[in-house]
Every structure is written in C-alpha cells, then in structure tokens.
C-alpha atoms as a PDB file:
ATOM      1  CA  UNK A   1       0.519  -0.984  25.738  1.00  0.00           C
ATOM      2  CA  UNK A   2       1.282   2.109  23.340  1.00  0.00           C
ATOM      3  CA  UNK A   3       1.754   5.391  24.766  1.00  0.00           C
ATOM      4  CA  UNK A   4      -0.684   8.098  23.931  1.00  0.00           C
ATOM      5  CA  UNK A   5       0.757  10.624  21.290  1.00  0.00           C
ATOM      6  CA  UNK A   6       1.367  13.737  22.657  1.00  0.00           C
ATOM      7  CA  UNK A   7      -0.647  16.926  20.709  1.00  0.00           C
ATOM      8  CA  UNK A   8       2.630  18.409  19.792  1.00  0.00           C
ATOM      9  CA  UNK A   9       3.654  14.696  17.938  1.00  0.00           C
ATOM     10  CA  UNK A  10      -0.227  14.790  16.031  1.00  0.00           C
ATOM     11  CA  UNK A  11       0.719  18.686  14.920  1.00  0.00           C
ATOM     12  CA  UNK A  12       3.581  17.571  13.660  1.00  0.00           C
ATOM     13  CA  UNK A  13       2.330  14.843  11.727  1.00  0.00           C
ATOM     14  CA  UNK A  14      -0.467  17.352  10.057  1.00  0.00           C
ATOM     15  CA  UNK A  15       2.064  19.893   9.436  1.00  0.00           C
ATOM     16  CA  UNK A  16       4.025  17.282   7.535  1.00  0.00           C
ATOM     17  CA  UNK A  17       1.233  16.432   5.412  1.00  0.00           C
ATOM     18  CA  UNK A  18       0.297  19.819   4.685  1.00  0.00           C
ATOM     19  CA  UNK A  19       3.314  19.845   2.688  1.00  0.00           C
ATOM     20  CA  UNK A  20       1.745  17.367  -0.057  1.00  0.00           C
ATOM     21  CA  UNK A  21      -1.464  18.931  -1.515  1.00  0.00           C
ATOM     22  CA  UNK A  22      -1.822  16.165  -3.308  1.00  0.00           C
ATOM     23  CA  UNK A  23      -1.407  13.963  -0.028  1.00  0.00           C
ATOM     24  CA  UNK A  24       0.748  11.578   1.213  1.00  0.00           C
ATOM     25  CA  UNK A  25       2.166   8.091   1.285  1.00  0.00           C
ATOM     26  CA  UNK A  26       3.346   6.563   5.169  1.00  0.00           C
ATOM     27  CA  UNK A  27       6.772   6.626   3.428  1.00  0.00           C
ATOM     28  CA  UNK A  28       6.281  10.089   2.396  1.00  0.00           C
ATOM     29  CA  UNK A  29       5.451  11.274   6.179  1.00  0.00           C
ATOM     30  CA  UNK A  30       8.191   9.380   7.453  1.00  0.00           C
ATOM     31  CA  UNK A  31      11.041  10.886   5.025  1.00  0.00           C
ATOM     32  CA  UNK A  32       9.887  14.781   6.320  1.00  0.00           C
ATOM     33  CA  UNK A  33       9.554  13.839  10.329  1.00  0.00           C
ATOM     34  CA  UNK A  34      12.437  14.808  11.980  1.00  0.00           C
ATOM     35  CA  UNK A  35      11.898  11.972  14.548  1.00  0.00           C
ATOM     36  CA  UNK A  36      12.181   8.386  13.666  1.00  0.00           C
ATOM     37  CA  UNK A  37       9.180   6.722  13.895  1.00  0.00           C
ATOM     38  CA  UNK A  38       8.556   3.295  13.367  1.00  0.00           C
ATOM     39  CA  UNK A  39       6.368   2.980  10.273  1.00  0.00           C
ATOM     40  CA  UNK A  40       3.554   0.699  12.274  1.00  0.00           C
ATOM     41  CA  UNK A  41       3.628   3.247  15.198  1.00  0.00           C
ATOM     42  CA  UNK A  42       3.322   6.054  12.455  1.00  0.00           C
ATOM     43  CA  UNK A  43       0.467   4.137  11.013  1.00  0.00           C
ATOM     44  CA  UNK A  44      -1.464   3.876  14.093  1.00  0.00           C
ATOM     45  CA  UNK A  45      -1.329   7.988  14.709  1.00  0.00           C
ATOM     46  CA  UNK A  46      -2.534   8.441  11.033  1.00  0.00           C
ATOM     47  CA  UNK A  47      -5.224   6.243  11.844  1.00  0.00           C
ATOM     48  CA  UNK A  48      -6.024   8.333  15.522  1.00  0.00           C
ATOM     49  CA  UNK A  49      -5.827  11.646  13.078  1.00  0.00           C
ATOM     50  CA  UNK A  50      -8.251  10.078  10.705  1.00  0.00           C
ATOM     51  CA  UNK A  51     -10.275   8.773  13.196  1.00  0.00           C
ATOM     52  CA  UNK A  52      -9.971  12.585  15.016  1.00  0.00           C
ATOM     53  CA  UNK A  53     -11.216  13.980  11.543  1.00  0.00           C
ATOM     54  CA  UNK A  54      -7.840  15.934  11.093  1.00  0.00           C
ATOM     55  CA  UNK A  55      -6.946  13.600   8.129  1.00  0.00           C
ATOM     56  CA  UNK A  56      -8.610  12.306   5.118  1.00  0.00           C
ATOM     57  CA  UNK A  57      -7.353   8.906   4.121  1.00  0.00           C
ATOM     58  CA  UNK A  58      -7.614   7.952   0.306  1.00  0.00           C
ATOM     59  CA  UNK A  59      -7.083   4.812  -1.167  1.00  0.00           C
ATOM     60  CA  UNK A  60      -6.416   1.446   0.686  1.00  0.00           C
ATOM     61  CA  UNK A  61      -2.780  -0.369   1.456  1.00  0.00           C
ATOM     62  CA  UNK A  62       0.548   0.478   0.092  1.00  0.00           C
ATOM     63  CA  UNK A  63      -1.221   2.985  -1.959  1.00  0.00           C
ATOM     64  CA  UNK A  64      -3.360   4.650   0.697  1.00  0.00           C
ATOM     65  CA  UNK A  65      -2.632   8.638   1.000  1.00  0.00           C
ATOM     66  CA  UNK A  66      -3.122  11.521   3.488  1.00  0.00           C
ATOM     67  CA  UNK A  67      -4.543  14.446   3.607  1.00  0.00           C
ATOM     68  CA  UNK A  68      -5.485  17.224   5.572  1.00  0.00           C
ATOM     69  CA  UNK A  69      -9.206  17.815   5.290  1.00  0.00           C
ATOM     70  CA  UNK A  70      -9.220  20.958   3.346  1.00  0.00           C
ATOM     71  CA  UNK A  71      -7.009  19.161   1.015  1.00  0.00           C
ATOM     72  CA  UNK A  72      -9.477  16.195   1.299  1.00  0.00           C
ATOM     73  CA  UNK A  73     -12.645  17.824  -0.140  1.00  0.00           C
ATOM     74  CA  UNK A  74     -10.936  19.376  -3.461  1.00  0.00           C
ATOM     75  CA  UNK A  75     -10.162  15.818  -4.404  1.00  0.00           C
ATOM     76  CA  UNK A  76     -13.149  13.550  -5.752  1.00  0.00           C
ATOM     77  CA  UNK A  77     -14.154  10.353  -5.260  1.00  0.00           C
ATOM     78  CA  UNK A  78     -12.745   7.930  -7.663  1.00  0.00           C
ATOM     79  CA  UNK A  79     -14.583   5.325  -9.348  1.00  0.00           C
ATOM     80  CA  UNK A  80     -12.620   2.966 -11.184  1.00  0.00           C
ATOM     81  CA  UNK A  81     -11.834   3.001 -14.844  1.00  0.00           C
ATOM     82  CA  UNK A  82     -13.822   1.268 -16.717  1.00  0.00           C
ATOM     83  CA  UNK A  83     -12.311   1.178 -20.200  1.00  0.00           C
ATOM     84  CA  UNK A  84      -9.213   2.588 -22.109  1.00  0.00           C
ATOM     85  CA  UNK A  85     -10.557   5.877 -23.175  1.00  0.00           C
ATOM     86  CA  UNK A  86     -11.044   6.707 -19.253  1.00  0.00           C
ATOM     87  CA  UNK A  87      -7.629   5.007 -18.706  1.00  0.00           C
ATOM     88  CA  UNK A  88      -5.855   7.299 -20.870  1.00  0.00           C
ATOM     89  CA  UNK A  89      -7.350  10.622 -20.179  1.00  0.00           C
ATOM     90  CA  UNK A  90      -6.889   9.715 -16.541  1.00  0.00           C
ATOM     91  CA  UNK A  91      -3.164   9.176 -17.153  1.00  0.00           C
ATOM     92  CA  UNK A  92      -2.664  12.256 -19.943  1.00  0.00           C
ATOM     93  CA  UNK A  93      -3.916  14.456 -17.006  1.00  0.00           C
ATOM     94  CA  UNK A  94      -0.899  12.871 -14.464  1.00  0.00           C
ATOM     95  CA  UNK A  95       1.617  12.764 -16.772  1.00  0.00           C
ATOM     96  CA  UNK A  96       2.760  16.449 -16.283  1.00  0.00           C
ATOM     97  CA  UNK A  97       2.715  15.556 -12.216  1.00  0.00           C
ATOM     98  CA  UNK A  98       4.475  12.262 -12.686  1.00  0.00           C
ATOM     99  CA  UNK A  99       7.022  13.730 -14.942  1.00  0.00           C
ATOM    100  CA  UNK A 100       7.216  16.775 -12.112  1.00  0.00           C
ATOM    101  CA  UNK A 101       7.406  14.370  -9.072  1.00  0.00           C
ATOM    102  CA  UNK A 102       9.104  11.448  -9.969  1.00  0.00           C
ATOM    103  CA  UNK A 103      11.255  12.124 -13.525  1.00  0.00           C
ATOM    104  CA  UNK A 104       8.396  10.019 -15.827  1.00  0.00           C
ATOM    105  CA  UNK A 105       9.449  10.545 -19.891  1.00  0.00           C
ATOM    106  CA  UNK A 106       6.969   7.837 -21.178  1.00  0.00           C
ATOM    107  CA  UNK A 107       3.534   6.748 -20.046  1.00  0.00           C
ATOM    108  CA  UNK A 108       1.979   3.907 -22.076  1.00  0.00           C
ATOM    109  CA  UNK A 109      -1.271   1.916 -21.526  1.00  0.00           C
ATOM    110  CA  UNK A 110      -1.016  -1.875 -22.283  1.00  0.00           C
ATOM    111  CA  UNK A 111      -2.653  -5.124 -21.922  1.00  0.00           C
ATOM    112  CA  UNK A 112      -6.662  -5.439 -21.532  1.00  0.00           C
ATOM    113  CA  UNK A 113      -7.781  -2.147 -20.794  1.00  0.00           C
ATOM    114  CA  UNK A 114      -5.407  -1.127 -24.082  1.00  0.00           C
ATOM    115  CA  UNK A 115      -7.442  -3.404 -26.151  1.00  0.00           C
ATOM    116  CA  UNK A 116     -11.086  -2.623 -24.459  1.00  0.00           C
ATOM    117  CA  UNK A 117     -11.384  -6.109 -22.838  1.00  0.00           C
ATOM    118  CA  UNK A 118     -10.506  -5.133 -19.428  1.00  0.00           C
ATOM    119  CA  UNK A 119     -13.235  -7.030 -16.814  1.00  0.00           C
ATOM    120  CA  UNK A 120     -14.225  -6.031 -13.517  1.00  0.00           C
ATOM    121  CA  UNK A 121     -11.514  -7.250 -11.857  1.00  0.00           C
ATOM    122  CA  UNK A 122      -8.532  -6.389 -13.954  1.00  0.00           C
ATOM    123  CA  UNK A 123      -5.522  -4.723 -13.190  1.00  0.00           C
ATOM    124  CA  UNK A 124      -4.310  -1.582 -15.391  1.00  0.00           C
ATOM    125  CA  UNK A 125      -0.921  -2.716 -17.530  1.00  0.00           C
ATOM    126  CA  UNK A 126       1.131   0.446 -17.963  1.00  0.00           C
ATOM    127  CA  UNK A 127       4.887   0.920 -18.862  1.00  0.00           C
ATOM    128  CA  UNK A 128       7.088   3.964 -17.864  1.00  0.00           C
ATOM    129  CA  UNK A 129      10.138   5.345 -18.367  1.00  0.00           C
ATOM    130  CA  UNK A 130      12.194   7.620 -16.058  1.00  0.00           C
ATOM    131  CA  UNK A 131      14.577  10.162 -16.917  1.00  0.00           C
ATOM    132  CA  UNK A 132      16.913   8.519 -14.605  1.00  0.00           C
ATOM    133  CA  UNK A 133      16.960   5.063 -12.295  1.00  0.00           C
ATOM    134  CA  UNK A 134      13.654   3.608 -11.281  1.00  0.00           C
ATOM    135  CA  UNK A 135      14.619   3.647  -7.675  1.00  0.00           C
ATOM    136  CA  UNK A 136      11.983   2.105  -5.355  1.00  0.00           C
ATOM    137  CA  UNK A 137      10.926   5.652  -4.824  1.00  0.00           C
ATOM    138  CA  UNK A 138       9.995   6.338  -8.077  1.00  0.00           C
ATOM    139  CA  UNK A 139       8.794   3.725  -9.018  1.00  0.00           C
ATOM    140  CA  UNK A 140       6.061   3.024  -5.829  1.00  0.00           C
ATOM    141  CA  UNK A 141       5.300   6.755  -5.958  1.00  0.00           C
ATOM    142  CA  UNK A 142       4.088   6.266  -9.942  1.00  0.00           C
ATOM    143  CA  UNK A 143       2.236   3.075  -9.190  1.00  0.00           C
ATOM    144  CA  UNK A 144       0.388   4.517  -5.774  1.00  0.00           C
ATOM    145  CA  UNK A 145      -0.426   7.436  -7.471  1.00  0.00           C
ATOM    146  CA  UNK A 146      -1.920   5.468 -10.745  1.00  0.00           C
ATOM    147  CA  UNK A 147      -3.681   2.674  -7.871  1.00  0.00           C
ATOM    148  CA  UNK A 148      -5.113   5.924  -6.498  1.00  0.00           C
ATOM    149  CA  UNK A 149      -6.216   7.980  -9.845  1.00  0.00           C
ATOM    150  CA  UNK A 150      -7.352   4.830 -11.697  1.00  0.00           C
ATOM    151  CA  UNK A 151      -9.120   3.200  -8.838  1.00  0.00           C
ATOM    152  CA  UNK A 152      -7.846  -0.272  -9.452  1.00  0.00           C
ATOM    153  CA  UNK A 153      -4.391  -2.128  -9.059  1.00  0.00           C
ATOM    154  CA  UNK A 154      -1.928  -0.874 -11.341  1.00  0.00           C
ATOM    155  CA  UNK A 155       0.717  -3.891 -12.908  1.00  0.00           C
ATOM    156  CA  UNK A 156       3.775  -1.281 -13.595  1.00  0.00           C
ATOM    157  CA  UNK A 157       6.560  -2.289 -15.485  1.00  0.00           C
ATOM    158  CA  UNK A 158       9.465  -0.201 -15.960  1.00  0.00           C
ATOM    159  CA  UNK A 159      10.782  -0.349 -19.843  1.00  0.00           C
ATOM    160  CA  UNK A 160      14.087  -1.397 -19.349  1.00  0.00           C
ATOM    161  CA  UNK A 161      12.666  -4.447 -17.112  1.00  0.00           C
ATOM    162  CA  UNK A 162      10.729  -5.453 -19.655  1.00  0.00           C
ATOM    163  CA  UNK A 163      11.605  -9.386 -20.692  1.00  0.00           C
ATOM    164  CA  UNK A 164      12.870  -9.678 -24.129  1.00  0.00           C
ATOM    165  CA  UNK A 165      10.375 -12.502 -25.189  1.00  0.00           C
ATOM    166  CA  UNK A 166       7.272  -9.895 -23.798  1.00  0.00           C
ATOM    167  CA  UNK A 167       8.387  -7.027 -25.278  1.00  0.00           C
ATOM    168  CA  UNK A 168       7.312  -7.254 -29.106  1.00  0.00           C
ATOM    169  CA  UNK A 169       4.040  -8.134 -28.040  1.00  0.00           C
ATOM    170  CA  UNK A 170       3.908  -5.159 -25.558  1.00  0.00           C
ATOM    171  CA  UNK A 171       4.962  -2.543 -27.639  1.00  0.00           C
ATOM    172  CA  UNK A 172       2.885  -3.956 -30.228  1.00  0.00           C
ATOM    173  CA  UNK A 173      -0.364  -3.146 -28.057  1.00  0.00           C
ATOM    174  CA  UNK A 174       1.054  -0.075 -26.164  1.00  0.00           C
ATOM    175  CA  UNK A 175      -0.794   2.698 -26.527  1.00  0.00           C
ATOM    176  CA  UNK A 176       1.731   5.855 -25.677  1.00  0.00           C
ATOM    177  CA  UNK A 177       0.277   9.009 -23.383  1.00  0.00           C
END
C-alpha cells in the first residue's frame, strides 16, 4: 500500500510548479525535484493536489499540465480549433513562447486544417524547426503545448524528419507562421 505524502513532499511539489506560470508537464516537475521520484508515484501526488484543490490540471495524457490555482484561473478554457484561421492565430500567438522555451525558428500549419477540410476528429499537421537538435525535450514540450493551446492532437513533424517522397507535397500546402 503507498505511503501517505508527507505536507513538506506536497509543498514541495507546489513550489516546483510555481516555477512554470504557464504550468507544467510530469516531466517538467520531475527535472526541478531534488528527490527522485518515480514518475507514477509523482503522478499519484499531482492527482491528491488536484484532488486537494492546490492544483489545476489542464489537458489530458502526455500533454496534461499543472498549475497552481492562481495560475489556473488566468488561463481559459480551450475549445478546440475548428478551422485554419483559428489554427494559425492560435500558433502566431505561441510562436514567440515556443521560440523562448524550446529554440522553435519555423512554425508551419499543414495538412487538413491548412486546406479548411479539417473534421471533427482531425489531428492538427504542423512542421517545426529548431535552432538546434529536436531532442525529445523539445520536441514533446512543442507538441504538449500545441495539444494543449489547440485543443486537439497535434501530428508534429520535425523538418529535417520529413520523408523525401512527402515533402514536395508538404511544403506545397504549408502555410508558414
């Protein structure tokens, strides 16, 4: 049976979080905690803080974010995209925080939601580039923070990933932020 966090360890966890305004991925937390916590044992004392109403949880899954409530009310509810001129004013607003945060030097919009066409149930096609490698950092930090903004799942694809026999039709459609 799990032990019961200790107030101190719950402090901790908010203090860590108070560090993003913009809140905070599980890998995010983890990387500032001085203790190493096992990322399904840090899970379940987000959850307790949520629960306790001393988080605000945003999003769902890998993309899912904390924040401390005060943080938590500034930030509005997201309804999802619904058609490329939303798509790109959403992402011309992040790309100053993406560039900031995680080295983005190109933003473009691609795919159905490029061309208008994008149903219900798409997914949002973008392509970045960074100003250096797309480490796994990077490159999950851009895509949770797009899931998050955009309000649907977010197909990223780094530039210099792209296949050779997609790429003419990509670039083709790819509408640049």
């Amino acid at each position: 049976m799990p032990r019961t966090p200790s107030q101190t360890e719950l402090d901790t966890i908010c203090r860590a979080i108070g560090a993003f305004p913009a809140g905070a991925s599980v890998e995010e937390i983890a990387s500032v905690l001085d203790a190493d916590i096992p990322r399904r044992t840090l899970q379940r004392r987000l959850a307790l803080l949520v629960e306790k109403r001393r988080l605000v949880s945003v999003g769902r899954g890998r993309g899912c974010r904390y924040l401390t409530p005060e943080h938590g009310h500034n930030r509005q509810a997201q309804r999802p995209v619904a058609n490329r001129d939303e798509a790109l004013k959403v992402l011309s607003r992040l790309k100053p925080e993406l560039a900031e945060k995680f080295g983005v030097t190109r933003l473009a919009l691609f795919g159905s939601t490029a061309r208008n066409e994008a149903r219900a149930d798409s997914d949002v096609d973008v392509v970045v580039d960074f100003d250096g490698p797309a480490t796994s950092e990077r490159y999950f930090g851009v895509q949770f923070l797009l899931e998050d903004e955009l309000g649907r799942p977010v197909d990223l694809v780094s530039n210099k990933a792209l296949r050779p026999e997609l790429r003419p039709y990509i670039e083709q459609e790819a509408i640049n932020v």
